[in-house]
Each structure stands twice: as C-alpha cells, then as structure tokens.
N, C-alpha and C. Protein backbone atom coordinates (compact mmCIF):
# COMPACT_ATOMS: atom_id res chain seq x y z
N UNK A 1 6.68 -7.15 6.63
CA UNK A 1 8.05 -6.82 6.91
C UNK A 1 8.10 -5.37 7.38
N UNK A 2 9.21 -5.11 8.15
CA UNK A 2 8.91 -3.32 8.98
C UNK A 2 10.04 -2.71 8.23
N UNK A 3 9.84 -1.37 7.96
CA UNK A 3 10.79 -0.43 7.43
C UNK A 3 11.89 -0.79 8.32
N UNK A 4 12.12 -1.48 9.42
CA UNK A 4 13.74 -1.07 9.87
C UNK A 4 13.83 -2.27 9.67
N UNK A 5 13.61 -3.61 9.06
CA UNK A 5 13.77 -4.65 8.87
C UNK A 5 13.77 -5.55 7.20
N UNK A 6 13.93 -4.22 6.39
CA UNK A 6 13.61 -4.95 5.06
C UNK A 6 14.20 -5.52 4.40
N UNK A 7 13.83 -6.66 3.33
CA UNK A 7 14.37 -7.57 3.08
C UNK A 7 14.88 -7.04 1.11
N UNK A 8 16.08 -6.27 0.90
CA UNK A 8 15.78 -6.52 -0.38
C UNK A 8 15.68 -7.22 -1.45
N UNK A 9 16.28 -8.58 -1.21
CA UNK A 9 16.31 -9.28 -2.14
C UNK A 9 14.94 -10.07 -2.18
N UNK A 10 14.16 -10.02 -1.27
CA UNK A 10 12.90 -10.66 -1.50
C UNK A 10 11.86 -9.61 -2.02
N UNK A 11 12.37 -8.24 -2.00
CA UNK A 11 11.60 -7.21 -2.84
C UNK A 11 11.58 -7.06 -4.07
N UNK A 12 13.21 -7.06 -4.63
CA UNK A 12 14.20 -7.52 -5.89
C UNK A 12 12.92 -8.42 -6.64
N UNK A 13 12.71 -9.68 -6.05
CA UNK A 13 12.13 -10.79 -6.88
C UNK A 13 10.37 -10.67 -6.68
N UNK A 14 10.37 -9.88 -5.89
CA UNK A 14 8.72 -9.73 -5.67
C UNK A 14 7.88 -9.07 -6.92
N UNK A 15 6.93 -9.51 -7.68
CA UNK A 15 6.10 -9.02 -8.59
C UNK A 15 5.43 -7.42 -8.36
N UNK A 16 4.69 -7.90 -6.98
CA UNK A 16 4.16 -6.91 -6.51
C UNK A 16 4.62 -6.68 -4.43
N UNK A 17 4.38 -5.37 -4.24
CA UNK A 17 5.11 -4.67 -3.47
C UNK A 17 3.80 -3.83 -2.79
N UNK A 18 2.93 -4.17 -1.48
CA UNK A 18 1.86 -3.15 -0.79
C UNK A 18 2.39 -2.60 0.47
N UNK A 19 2.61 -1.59 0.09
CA UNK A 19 3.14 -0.12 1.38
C UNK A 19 2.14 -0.01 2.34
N UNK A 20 2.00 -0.11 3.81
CA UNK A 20 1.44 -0.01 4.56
C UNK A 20 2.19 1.42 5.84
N UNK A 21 1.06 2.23 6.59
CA UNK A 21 1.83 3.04 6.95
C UNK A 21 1.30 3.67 7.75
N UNK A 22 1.15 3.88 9.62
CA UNK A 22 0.27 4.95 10.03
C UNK A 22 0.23 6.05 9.20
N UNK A 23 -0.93 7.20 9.78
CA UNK A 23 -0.92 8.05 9.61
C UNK A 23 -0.64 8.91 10.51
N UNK A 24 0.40 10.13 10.19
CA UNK A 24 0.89 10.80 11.09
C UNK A 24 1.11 12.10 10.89
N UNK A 25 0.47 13.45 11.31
CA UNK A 25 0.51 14.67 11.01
C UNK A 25 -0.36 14.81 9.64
N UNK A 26 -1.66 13.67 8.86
CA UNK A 26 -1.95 13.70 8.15
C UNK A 26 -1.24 13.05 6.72
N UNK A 27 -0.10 12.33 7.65
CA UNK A 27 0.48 11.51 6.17
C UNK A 27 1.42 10.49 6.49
N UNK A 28 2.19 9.37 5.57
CA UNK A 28 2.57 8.59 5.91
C UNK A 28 3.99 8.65 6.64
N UNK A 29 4.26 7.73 7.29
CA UNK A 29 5.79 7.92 8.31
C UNK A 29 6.61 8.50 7.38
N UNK A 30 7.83 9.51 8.23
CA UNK A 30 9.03 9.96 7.62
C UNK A 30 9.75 9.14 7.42
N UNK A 31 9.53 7.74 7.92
CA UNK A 31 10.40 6.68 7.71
C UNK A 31 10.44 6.09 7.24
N UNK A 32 9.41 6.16 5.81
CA UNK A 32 8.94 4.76 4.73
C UNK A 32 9.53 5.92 3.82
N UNK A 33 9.03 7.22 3.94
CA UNK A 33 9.26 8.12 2.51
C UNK A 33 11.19 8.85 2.57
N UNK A 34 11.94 8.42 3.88
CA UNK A 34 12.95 7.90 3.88
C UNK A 34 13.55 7.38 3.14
N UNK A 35 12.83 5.89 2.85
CA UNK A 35 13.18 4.96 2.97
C UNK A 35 13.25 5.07 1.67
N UNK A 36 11.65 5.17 1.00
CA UNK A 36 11.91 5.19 -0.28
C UNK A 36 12.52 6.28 -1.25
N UNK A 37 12.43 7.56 -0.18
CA UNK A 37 13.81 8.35 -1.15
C UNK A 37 15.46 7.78 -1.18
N UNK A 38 15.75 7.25 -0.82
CA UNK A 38 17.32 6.37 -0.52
C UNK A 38 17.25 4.96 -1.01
N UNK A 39 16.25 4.09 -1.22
CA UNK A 39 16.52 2.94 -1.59
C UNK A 39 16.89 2.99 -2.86
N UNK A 40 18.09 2.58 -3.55
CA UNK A 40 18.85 2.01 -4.67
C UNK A 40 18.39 0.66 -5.16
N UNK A 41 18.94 0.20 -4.10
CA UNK A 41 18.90 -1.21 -4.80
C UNK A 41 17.87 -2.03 -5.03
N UNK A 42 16.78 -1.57 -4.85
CA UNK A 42 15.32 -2.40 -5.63
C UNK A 42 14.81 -1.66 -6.37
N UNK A 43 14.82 -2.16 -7.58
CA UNK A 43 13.88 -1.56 -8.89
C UNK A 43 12.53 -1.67 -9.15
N UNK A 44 11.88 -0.84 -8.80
CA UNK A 44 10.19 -0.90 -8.63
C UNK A 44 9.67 -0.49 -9.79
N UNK A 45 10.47 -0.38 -11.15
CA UNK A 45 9.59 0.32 -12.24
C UNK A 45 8.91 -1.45 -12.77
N UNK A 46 8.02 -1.34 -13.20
CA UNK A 46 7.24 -2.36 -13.73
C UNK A 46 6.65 -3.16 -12.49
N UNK A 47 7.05 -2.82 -11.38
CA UNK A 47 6.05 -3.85 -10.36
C UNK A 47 4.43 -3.16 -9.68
N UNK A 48 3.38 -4.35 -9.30
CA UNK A 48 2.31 -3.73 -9.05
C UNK A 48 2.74 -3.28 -8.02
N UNK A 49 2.18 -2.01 -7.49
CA UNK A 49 2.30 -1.44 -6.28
C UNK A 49 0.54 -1.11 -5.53
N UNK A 50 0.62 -1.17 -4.28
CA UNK A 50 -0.77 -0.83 -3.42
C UNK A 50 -0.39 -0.27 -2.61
N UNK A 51 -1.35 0.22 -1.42
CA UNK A 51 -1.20 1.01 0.07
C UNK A 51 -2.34 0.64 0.43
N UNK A 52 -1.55 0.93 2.24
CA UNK A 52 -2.96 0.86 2.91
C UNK A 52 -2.30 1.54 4.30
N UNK A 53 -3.13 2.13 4.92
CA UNK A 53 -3.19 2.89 5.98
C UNK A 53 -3.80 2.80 7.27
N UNK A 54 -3.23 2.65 8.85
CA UNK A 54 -3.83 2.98 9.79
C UNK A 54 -4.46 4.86 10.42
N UNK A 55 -4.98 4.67 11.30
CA UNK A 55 -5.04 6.29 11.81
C UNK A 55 -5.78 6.24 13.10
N UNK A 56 -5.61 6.90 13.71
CA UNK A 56 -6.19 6.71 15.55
C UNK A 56 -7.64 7.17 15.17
N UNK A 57 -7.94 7.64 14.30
CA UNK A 57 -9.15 8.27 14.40
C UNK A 57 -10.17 8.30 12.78
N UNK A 58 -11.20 8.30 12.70
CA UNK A 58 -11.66 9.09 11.42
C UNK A 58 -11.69 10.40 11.32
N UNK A 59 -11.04 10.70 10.04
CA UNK A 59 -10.53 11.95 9.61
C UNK A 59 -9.33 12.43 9.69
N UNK A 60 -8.59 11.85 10.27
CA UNK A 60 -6.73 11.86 10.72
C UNK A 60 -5.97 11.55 9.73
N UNK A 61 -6.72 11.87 8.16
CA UNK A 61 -5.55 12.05 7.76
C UNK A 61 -5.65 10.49 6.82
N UNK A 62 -6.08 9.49 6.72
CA UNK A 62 -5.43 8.01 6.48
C UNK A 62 -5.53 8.15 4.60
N UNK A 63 -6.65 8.28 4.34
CA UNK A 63 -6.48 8.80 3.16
C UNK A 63 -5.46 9.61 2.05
N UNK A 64 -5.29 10.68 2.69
CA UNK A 64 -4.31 11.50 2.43
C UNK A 64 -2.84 10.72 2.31
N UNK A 65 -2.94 10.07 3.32
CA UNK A 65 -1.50 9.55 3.39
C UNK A 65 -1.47 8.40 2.66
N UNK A 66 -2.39 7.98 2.24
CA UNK A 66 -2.35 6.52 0.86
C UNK A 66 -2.41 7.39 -0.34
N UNK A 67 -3.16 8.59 -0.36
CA UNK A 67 -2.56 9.68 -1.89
C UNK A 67 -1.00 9.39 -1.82
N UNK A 68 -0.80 10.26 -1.10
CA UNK A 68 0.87 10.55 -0.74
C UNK A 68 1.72 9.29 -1.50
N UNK A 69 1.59 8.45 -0.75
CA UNK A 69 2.20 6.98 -0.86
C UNK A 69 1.98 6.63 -2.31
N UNK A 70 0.94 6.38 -3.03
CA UNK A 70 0.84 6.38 -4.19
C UNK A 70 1.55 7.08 -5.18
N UNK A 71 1.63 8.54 -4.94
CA UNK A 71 2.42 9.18 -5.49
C UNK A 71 3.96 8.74 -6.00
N UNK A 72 4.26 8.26 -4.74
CA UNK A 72 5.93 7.96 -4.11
C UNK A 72 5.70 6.77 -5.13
N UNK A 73 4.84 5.78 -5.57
CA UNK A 73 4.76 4.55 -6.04
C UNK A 73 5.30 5.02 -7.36
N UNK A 74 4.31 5.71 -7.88
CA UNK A 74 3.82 6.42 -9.72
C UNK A 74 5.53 6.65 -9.81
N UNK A 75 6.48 7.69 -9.41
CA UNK A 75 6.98 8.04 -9.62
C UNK A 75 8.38 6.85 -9.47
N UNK A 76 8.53 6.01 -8.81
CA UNK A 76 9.31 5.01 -8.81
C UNK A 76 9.29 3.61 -9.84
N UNK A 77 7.88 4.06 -10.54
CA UNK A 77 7.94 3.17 -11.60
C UNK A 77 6.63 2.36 -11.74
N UNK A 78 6.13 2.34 -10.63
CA UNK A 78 4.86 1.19 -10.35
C UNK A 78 3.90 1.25 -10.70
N UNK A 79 3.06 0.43 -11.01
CA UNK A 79 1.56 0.26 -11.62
C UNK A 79 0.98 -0.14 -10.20
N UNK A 80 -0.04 1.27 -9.94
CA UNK A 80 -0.69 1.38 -8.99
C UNK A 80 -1.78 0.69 -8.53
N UNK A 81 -2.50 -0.40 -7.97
CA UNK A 81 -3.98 -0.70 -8.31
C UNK A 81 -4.40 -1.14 -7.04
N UNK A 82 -5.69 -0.69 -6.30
CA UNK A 82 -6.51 -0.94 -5.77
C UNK A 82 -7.79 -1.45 -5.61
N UNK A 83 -8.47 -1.41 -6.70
CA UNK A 83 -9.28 -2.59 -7.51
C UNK A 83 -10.19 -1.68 -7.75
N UNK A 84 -10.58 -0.21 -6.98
CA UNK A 84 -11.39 0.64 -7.05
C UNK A 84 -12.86 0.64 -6.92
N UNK A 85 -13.85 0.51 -7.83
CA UNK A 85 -15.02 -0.52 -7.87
C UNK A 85 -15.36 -1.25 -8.85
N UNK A 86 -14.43 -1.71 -9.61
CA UNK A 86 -14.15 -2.70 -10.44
C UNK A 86 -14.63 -4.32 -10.12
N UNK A 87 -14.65 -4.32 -8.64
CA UNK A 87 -14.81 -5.61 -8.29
C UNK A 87 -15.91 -5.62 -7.30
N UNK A 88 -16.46 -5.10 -7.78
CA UNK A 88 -17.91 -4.73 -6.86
C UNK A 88 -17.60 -4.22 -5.01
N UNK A 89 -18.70 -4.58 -4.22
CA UNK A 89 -18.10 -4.47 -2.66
C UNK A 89 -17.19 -5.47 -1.81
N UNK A 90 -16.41 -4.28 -1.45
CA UNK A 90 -16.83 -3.49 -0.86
C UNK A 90 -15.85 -2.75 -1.88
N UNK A 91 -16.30 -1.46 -1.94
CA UNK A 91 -15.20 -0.21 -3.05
C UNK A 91 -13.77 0.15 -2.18
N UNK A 92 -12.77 -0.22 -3.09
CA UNK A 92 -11.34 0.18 -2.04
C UNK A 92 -11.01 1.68 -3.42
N UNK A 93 -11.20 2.75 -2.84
CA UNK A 93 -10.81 3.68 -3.73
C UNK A 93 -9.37 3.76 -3.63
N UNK A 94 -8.64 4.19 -2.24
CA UNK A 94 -7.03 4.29 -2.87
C UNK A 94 -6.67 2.96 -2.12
N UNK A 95 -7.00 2.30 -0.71
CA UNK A 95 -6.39 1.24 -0.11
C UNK A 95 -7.24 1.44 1.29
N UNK A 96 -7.34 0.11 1.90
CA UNK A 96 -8.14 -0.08 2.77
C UNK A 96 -7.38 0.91 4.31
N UNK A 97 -8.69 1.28 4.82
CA UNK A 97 -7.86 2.44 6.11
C UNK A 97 -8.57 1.38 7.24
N UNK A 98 -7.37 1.25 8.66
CA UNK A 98 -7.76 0.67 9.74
C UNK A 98 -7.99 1.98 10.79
N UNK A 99 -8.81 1.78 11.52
CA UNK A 99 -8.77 3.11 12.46
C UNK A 99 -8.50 2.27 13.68
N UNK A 100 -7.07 2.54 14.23
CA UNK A 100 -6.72 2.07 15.44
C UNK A 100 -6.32 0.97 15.09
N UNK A 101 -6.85 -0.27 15.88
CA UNK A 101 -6.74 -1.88 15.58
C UNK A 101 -7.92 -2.24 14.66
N UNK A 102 -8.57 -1.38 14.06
CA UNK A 102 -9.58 -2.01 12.77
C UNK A 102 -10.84 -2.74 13.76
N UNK A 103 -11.85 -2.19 12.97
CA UNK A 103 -12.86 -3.02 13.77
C UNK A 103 -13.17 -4.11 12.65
N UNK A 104 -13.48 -5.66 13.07
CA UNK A 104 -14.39 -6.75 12.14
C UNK A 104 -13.92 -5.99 10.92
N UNK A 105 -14.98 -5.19 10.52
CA UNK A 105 -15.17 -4.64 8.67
C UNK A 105 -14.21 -3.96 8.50
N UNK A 106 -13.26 -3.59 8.94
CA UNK A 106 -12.06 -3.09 8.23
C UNK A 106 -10.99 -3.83 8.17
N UNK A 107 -11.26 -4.99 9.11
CA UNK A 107 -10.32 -5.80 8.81
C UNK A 107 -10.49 -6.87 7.34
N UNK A 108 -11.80 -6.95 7.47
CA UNK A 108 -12.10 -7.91 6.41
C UNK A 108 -12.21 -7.36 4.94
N UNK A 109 -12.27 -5.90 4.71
CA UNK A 109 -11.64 -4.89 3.69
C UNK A 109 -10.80 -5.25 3.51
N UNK A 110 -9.42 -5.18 4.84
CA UNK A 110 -7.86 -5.46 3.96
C UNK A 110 -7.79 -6.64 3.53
N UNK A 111 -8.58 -8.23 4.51
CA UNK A 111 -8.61 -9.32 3.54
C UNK A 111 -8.56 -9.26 2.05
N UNK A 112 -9.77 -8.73 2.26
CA UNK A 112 -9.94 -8.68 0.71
C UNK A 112 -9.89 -7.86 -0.09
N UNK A 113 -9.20 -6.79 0.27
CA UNK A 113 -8.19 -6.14 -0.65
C UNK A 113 -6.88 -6.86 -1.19
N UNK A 114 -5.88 -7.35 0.42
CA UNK A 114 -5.22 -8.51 -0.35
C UNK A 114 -5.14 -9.64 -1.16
N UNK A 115 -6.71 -10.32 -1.24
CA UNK A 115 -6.74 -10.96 -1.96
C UNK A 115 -7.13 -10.42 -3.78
N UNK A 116 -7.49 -9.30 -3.56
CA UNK A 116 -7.79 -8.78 -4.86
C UNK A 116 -6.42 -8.40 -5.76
N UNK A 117 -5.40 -7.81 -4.96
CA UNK A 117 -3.80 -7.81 -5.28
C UNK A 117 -3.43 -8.68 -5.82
N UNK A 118 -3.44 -9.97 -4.84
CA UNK A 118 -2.68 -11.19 -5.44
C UNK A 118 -3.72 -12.03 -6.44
N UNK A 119 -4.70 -11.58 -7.07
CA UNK A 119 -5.38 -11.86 -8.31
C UNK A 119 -4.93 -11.25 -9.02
N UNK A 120 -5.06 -9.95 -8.89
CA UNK A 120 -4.27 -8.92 -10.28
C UNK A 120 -3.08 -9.24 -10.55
N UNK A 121 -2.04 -9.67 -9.14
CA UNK A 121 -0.67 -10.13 -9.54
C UNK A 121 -0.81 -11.23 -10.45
N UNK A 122 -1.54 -12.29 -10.41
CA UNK A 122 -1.49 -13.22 -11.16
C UNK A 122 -1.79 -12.79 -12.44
N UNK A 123 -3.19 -12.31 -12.73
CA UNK A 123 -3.52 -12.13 -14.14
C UNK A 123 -2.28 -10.98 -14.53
N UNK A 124 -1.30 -10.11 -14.06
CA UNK A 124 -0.50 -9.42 -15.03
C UNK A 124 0.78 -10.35 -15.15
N UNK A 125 1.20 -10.94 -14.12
CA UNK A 125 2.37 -11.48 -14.43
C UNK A 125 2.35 -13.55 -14.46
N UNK A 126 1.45 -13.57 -14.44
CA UNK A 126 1.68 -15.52 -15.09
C UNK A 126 0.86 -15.48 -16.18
C-alpha cells in the first residue's frame, strides 16, 4: 500500500505493520515520517513492526534509514523484529536493503524476510 494511499482500517486490524521506504539524503521519505508524525487514528502500540529499504546505490544511506524508521516504530509502540541471525542465512540485521530494482539475492532476502515476519506474526499472536 503507498503512503498517499493508506488504508486505515486495514492497519487498525493488522497484527503486524512492515514500513518500506527509499532512501533519500541518507534516510527515509519526509513523507512516511509525515505520515507517521500525524497519524491518529491507528494504534501501533502492541503491533509487530519491520522495515525495509531501497537506495540507488551501496552506501546511500539504506541502512541508516531502516535505523531511523525503527526508531519512529519503538516510539509508537511496536515490537520491532527482523529475525537478526536468529534464523540462520541469510542475516537480516535491521531489514532487507534493495539497491535500485534489487538484484536475484536481494530480492530473495526480502522473500524471506517476509516470510520470517509472518512466522513471528503467527507464533506472537495465534
């Protein structure tokens, strides 16, 4: 779903919630951290929260800007998790980074990063 298109009531009921976000000037859009300084009406304390990041380049920053984002998570209430190396390879320390359109292996990182999410979603909340 895109920041100028969000849905809250399907956020409302969502367990878990993964922020995705170029990187830009070394951090995530002014328009998600916008977004999430002004959003009211969805309550994110107790939901899992993740990130993940594009960037035109290595070293531009993609990292940094999934700190950032995380931050914005912690403080809105969320239980942060990326699976770290908990789940052997490939290691997602803060959230999987695409450089550009992602080559093969970075795409198959965010696979399975998402699928590592919606395991944790299950084991915390069913």
């Amino acid at each position: 779903m895109s920041i100028e298109e969000v849905d809250n009531e399907f956020l409302t009921e969502a367990k878990t919630v993964i922020f995705g976000s170029p990187t830009i000037s070394g951090t995530f859009s002014w328009q998600i951290k916008q977004w999430l300084d002004t959003m009211r009406t969805v309550k994110f304390g107790g939901k899992l929260g993740a990130v993940f990041a594009t960037a035109n380049y290595v070293g531009g920053g993609a990292e940094v800007a999934e700190l950032a984002m995380i931050g914005e998570l912690l403080v809105k209430g969320m239980l942060v998790y990326s699976s770290g190396v908990a789940d052997g390879q490939p290691f997602i320390h803060y959230g999987p980074v695409c450089i550009q359109d992602g080559d093969e292996g970075q795409k198959e990182r965010a696979r399975i990063f998402g699928e590592r999410i919606a395991k944790k979603t299950v084991e915390l909340f069913n």
